[in-house]
C-alpha atoms as a PDB file:
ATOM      1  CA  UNK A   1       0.000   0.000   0.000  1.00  0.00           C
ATOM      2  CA  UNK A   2       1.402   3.257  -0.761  1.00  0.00           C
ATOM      3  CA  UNK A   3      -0.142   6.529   0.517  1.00  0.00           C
ATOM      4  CA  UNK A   4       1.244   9.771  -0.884  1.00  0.00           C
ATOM      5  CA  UNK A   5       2.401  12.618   1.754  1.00  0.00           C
ATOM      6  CA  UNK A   6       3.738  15.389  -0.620  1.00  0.00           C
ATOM      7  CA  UNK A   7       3.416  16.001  -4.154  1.00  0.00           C
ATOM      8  CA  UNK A   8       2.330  13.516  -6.946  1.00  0.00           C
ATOM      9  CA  UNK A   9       3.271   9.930  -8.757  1.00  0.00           C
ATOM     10  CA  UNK A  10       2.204   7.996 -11.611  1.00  0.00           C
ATOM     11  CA  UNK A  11       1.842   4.805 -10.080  1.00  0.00           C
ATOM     12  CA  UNK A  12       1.870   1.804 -12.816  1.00  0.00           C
ATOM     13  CA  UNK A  13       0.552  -1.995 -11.523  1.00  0.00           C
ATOM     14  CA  UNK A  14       0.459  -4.357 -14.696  1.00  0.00           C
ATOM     15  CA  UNK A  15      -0.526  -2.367 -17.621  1.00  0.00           C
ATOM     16  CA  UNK A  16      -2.679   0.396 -15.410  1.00  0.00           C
ATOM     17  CA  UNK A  17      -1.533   3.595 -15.083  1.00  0.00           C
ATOM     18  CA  UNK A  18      -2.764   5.532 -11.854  1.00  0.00           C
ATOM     19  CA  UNK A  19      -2.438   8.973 -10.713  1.00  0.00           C
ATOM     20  CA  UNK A  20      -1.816   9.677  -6.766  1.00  0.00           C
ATOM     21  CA  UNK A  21      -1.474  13.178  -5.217  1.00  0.00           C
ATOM     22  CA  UNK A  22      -1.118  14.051  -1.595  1.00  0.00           C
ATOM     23  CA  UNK A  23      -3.556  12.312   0.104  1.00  0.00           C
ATOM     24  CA  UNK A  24      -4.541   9.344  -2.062  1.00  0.00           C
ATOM     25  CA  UNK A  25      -3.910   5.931  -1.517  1.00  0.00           C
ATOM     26  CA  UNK A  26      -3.468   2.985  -3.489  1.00  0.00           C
ATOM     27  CA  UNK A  27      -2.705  -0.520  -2.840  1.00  0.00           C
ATOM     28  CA  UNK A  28       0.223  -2.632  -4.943  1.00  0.00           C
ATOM     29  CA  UNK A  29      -1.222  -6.354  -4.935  1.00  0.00           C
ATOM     30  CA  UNK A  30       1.788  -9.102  -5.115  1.00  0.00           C
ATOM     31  CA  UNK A  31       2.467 -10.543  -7.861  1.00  0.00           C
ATOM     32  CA  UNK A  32       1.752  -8.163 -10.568  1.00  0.00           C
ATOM     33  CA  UNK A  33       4.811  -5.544 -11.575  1.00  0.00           C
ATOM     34  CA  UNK A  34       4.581  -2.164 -10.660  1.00  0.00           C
ATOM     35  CA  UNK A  35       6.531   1.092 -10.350  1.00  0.00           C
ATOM     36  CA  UNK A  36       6.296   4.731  -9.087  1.00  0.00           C
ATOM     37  CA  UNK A  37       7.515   7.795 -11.207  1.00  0.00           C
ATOM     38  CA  UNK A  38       7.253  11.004  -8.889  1.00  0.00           C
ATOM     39  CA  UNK A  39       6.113  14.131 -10.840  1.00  0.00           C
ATOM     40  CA  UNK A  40       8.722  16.270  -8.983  1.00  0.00           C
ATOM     41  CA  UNK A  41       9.099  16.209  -5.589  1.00  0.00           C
ATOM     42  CA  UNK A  42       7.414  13.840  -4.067  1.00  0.00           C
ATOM     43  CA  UNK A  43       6.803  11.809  -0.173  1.00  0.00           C
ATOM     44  CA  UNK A  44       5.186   8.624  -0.040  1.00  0.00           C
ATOM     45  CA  UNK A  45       4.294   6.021   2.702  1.00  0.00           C
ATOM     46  CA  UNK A  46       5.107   2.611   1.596  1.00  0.00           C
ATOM     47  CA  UNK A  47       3.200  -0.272   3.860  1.00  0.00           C
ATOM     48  CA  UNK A  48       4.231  -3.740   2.856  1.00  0.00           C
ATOM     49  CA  UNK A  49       2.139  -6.565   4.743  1.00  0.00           C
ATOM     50  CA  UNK A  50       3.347 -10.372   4.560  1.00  0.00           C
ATOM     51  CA  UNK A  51       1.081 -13.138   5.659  1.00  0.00           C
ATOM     52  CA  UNK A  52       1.680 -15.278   8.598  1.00  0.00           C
ATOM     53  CA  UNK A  53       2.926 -18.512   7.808  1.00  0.00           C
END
């Protein structure tokens, strides 16, 4: 999950392309490729949860 503090990204997750500004949040499933371009400067909260095995 990534929430954006400051600024905006283009967030891409497969072959999506999402906008986040300050604020928004978005969440990254596993599995499928993604990546973050920041438009600038830009502060993000990244929350990465693994299950329990």
């Amino acid at each position: 999950m990534l929430m954006a503090l400051e600024g905006a990204a283009r967030i891409m997750i497969g072959d999506q392309d999402f906008s986040l500004n300050e604020g928004k949040t978005i969440v990254m499933p596993a599995g499928i490729p993604h990546a973050v371009a920041a438009d600038g400067k830009f502060k993000m909260l990244l929350t990465v949860v693994f299950p329990q095995s």
